[in-house]
PDB file of N, CA and C in Angstrom:
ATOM      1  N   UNK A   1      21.794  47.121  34.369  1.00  0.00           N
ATOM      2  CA  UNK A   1      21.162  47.792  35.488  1.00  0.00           C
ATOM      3  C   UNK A   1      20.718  46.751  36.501  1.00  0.00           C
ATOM      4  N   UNK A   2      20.796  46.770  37.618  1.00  0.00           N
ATOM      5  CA  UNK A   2      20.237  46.316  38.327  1.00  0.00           C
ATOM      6  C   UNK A   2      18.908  46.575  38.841  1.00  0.00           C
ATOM      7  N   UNK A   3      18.047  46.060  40.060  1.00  0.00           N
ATOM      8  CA  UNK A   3      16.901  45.862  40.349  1.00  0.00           C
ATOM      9  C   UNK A   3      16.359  47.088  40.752  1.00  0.00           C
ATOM     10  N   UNK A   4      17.407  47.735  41.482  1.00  0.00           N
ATOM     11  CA  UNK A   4      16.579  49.268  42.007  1.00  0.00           C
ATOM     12  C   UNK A   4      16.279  50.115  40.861  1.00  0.00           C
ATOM     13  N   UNK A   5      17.662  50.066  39.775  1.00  0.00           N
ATOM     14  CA  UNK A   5      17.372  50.722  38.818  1.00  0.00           C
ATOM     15  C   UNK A   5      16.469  50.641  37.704  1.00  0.00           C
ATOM     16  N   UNK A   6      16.348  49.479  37.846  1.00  0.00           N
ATOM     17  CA  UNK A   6      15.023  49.493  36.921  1.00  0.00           C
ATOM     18  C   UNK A   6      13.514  49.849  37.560  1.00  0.00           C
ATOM     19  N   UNK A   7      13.568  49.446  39.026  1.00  0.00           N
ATOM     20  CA  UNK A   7      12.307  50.253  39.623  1.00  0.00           C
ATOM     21  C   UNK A   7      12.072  51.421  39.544  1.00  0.00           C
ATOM     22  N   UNK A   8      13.730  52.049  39.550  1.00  0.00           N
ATOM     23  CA  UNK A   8      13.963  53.985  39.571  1.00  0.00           C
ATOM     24  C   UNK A   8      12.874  54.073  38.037  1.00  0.00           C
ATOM     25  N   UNK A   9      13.386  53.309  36.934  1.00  0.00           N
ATOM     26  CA  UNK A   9      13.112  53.472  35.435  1.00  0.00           C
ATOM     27  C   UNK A   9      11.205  53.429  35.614  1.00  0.00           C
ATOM     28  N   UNK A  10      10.695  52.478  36.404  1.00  0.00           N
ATOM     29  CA  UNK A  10       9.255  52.193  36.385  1.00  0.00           C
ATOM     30  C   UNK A  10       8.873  53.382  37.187  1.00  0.00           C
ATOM     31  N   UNK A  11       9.427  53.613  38.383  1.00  0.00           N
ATOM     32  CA  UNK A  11       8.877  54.933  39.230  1.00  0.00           C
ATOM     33  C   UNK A  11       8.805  55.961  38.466  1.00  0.00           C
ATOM     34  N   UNK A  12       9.559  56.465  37.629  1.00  0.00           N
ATOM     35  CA  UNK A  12       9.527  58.035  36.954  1.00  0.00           C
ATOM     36  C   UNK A  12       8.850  57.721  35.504  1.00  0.00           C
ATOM     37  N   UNK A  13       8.415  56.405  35.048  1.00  0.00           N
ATOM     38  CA  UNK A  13       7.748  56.181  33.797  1.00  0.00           C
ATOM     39  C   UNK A  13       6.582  57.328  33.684  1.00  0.00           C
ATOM     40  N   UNK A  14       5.504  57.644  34.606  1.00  0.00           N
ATOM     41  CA  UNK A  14       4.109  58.395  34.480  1.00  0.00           C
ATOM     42  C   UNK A  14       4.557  59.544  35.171  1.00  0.00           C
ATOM     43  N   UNK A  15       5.148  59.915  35.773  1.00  0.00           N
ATOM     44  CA  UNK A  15       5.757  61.634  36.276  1.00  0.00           C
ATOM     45  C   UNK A  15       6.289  62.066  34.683  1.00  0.00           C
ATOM     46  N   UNK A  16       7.351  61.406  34.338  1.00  0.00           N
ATOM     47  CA  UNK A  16       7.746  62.106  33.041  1.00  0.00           C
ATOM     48  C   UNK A  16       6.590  62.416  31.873  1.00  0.00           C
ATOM     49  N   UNK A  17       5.814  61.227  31.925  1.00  0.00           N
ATOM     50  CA  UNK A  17       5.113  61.197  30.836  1.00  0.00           C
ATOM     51  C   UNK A  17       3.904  62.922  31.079  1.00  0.00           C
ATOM     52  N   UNK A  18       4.255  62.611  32.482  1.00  0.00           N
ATOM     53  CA  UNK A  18       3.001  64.023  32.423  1.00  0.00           C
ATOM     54  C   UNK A  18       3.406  65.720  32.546  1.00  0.00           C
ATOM     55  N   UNK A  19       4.762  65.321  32.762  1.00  0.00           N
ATOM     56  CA  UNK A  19       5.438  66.823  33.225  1.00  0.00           C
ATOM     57  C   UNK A  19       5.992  66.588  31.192  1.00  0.00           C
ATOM     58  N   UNK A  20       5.942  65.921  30.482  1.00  0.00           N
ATOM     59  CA  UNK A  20       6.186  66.447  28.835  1.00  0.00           C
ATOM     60  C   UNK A  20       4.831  66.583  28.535  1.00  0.00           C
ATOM     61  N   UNK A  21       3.503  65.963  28.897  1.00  0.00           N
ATOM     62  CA  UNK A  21       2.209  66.603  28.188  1.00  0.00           C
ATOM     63  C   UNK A  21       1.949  67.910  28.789  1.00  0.00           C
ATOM     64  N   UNK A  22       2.307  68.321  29.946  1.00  0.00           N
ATOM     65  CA  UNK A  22       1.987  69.323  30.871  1.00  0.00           C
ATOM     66  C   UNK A  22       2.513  70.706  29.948  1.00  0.00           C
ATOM     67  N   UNK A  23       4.188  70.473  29.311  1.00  0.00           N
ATOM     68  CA  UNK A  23       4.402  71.112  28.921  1.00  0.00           C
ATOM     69  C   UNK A  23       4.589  71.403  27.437  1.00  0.00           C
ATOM     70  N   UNK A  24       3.870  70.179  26.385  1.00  0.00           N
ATOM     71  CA  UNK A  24       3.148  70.369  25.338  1.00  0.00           C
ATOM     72  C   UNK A  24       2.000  71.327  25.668  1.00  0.00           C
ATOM     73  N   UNK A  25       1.207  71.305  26.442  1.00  0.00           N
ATOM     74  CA  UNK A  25       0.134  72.228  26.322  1.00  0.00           C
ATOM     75  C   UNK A  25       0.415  73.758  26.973  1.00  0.00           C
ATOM     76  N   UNK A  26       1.565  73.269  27.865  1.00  0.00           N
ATOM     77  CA  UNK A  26       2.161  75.105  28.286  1.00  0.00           C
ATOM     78  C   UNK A  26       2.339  75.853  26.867  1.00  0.00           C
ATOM     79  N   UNK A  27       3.080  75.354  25.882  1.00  0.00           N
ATOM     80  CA  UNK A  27       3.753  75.530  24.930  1.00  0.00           C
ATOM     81  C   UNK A  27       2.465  76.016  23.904  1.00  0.00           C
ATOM     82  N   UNK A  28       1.638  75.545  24.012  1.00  0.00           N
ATOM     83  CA  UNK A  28       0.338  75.319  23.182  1.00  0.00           C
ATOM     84  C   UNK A  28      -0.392  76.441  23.852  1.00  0.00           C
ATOM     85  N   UNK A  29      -0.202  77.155  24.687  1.00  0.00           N
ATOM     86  CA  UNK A  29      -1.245  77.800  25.067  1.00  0.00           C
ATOM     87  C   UNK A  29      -0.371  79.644  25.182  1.00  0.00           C
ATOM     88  N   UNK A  30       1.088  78.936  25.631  1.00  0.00           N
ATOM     89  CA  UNK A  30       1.681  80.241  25.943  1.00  0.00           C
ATOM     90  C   UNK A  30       2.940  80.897  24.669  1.00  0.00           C
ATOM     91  N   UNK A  31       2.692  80.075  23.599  1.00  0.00           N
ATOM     92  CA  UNK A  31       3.968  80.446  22.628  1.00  0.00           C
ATOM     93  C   UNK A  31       3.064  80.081  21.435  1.00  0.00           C
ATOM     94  N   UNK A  32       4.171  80.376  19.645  1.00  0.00           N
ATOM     95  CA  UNK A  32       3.024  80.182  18.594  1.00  0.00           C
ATOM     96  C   UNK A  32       2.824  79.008  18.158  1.00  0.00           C
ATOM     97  N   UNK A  33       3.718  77.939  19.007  1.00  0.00           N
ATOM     98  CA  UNK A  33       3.434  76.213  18.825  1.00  0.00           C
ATOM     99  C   UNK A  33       2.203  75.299  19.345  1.00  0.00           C
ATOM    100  N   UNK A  34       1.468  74.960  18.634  1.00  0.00           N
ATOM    101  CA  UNK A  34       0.483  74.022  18.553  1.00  0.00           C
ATOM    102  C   UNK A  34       0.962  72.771  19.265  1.00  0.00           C
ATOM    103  N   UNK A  35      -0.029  72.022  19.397  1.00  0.00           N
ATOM    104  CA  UNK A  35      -0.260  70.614  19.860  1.00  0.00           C
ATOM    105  C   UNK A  35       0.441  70.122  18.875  1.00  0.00           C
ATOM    106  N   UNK A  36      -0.659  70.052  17.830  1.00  0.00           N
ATOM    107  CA  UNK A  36      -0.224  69.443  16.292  1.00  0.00           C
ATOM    108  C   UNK A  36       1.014  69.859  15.839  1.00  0.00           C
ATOM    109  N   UNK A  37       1.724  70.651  16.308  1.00  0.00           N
ATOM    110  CA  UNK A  37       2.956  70.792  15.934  1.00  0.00           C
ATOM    111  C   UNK A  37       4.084  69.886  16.895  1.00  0.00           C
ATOM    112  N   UNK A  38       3.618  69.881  18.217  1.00  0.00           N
ATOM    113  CA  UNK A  38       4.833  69.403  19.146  1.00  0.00           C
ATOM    114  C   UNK A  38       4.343  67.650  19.055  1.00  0.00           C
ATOM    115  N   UNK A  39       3.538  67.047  19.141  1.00  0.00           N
ATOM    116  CA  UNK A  39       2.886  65.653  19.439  1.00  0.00           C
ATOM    117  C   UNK A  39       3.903  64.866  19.377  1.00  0.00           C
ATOM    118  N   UNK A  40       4.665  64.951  18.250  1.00  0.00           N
ATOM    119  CA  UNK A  40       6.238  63.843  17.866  1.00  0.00           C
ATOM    120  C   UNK A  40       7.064  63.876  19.263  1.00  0.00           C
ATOM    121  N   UNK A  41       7.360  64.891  20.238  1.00  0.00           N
ATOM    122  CA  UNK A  41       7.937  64.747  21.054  1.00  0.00           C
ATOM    123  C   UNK A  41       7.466  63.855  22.321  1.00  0.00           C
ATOM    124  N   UNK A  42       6.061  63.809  22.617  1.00  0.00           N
ATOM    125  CA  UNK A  42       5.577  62.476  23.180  1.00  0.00           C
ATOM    126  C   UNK A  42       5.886  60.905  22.429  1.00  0.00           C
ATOM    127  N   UNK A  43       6.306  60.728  21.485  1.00  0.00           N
ATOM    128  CA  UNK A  43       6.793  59.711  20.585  1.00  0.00           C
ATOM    129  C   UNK A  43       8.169  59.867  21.082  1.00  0.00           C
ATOM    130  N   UNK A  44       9.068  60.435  20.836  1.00  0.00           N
ATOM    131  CA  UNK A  44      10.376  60.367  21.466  1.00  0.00           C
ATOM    132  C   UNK A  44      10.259  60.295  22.834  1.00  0.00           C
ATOM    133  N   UNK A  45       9.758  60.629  24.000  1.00  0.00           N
ATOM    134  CA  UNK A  45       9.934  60.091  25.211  1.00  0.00           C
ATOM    135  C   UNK A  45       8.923  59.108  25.674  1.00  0.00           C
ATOM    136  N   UNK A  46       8.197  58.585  25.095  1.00  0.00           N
ATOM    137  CA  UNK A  46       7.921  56.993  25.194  1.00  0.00           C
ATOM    138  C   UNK A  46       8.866  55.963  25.014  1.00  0.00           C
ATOM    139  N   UNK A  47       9.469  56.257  23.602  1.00  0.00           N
ATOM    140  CA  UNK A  47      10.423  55.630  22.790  1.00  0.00           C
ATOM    141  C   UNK A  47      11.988  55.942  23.980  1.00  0.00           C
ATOM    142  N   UNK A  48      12.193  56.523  24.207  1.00  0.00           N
ATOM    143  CA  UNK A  48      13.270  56.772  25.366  1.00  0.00           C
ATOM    144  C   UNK A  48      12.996  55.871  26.547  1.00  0.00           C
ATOM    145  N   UNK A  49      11.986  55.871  27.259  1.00  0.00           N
ATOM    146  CA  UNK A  49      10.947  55.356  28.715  1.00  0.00           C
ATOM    147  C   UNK A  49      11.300  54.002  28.046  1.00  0.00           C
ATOM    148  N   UNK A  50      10.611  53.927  26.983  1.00  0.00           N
ATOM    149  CA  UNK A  50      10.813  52.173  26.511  1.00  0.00           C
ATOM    150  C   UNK A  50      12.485  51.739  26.368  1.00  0.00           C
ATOM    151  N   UNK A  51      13.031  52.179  25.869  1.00  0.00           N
ATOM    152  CA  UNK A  51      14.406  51.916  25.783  1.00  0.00           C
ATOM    153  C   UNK A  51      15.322  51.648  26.880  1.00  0.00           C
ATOM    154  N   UNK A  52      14.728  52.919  27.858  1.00  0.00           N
ATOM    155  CA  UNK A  52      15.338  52.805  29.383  1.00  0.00           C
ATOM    156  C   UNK A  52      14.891  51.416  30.216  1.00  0.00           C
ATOM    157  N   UNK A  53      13.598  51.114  29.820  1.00  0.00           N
ATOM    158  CA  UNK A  53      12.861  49.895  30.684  1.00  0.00           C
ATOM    159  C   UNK A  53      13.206  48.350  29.943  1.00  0.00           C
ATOM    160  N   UNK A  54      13.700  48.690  28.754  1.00  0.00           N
ATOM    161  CA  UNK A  54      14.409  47.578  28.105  1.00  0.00           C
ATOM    162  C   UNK A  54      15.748  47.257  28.505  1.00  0.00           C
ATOM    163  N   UNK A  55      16.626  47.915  28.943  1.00  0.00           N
ATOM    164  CA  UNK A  55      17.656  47.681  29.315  1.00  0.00           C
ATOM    165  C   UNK A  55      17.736  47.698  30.796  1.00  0.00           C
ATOM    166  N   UNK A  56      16.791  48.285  31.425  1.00  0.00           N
ATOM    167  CA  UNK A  56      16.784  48.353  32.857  1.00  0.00           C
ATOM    168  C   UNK A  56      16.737  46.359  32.882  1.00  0.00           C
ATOM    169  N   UNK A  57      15.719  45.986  32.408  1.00  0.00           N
ATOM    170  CA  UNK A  57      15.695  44.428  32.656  1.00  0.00           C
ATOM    171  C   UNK A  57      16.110  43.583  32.284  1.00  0.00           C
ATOM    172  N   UNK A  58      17.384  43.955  31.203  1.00  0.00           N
ATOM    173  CA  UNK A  58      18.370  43.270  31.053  1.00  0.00           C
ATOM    174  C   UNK A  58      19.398  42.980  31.527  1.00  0.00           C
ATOM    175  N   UNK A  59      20.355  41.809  31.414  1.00  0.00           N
ATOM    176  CA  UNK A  59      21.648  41.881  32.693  1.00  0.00           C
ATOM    177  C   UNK A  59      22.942  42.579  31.127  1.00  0.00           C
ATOM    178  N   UNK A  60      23.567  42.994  32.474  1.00  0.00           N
ATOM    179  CA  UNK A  60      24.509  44.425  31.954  1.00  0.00           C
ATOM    180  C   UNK A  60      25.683  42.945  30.382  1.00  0.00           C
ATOM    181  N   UNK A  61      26.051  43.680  29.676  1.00  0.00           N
ATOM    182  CA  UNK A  61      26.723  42.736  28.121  1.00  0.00           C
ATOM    183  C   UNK A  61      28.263  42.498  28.931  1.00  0.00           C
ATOM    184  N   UNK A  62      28.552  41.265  28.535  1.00  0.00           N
ATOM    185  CA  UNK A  62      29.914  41.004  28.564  1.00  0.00           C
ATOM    186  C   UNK A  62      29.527  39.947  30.043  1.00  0.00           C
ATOM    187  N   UNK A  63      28.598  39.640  30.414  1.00  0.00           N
ATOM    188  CA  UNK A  63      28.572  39.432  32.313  1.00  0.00           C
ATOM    189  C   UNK A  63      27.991  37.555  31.891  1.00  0.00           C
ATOM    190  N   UNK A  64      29.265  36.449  31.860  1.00  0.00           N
ATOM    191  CA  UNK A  64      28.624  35.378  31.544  1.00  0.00           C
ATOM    192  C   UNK A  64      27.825  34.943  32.778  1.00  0.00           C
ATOM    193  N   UNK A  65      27.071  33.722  32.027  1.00  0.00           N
ATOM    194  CA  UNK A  65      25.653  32.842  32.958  1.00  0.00           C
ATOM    195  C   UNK A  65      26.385  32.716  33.882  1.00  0.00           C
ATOM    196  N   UNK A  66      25.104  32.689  34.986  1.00  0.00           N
ATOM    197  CA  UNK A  66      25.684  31.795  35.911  1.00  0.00           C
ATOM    198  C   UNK A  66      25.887  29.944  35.998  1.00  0.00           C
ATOM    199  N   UNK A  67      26.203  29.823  37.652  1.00  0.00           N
ATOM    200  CA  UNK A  67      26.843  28.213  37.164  1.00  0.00           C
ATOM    201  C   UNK A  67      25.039  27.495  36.690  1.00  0.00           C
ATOM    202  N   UNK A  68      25.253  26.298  36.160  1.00  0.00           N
ATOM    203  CA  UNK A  68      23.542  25.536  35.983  1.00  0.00           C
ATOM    204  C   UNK A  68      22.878  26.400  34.759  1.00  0.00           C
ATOM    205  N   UNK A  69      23.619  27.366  34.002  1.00  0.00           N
ATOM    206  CA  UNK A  69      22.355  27.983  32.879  1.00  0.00           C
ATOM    207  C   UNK A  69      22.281  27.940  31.646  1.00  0.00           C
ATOM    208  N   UNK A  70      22.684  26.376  31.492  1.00  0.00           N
ATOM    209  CA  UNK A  70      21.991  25.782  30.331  1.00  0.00           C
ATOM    210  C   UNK A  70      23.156  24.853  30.273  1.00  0.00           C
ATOM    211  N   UNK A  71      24.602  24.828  30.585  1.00  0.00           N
ATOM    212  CA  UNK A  71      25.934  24.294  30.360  1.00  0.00           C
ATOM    213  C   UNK A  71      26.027  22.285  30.389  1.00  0.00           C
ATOM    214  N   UNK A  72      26.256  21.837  29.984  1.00  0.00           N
ATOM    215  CA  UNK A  72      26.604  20.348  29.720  1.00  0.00           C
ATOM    216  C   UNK A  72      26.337  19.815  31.422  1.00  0.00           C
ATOM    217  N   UNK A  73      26.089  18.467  31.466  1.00  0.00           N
ATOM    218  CA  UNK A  73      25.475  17.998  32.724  1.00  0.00           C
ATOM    219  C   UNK A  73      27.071  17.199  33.165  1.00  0.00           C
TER     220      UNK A  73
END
């Protein structure tokens, strides 16, 4: 990924995080599922958010160094 895309990844980090608690508690209030029942799914989209922001700041596999990055003098 490149630079925008990983900003895209940091920009939507706290929108997502709140439109899935938003709708843990829709769920919690308007169907027969509990909090205590859904909570694991805030664990999976952290764990996603993190994954996305891990690779967002990595350079893409297969793409060698550039010239000077680390190579014999």
């Amino acid at each position: 990924m490149n630079a925008n895309e990983a900003n895209l990844v940091r920009a939507v980090r706290w929108p997502v995080t709140l439109i899935t608690v938003g709708g843990l508690f829709a769920l919690n209030n308007f169907t027969d599922y509990s909090f205590g029942q859904t909570w694991p799914v805030l664990l999976i989209v952290f764990g996603f958010l993190s994954l996305l922001g891990r690779t967002a700041g990595s350079a893409p596999a297969g793409v060698p160094p550039g010239p000077g990055a680390g190579g014999r003098r």
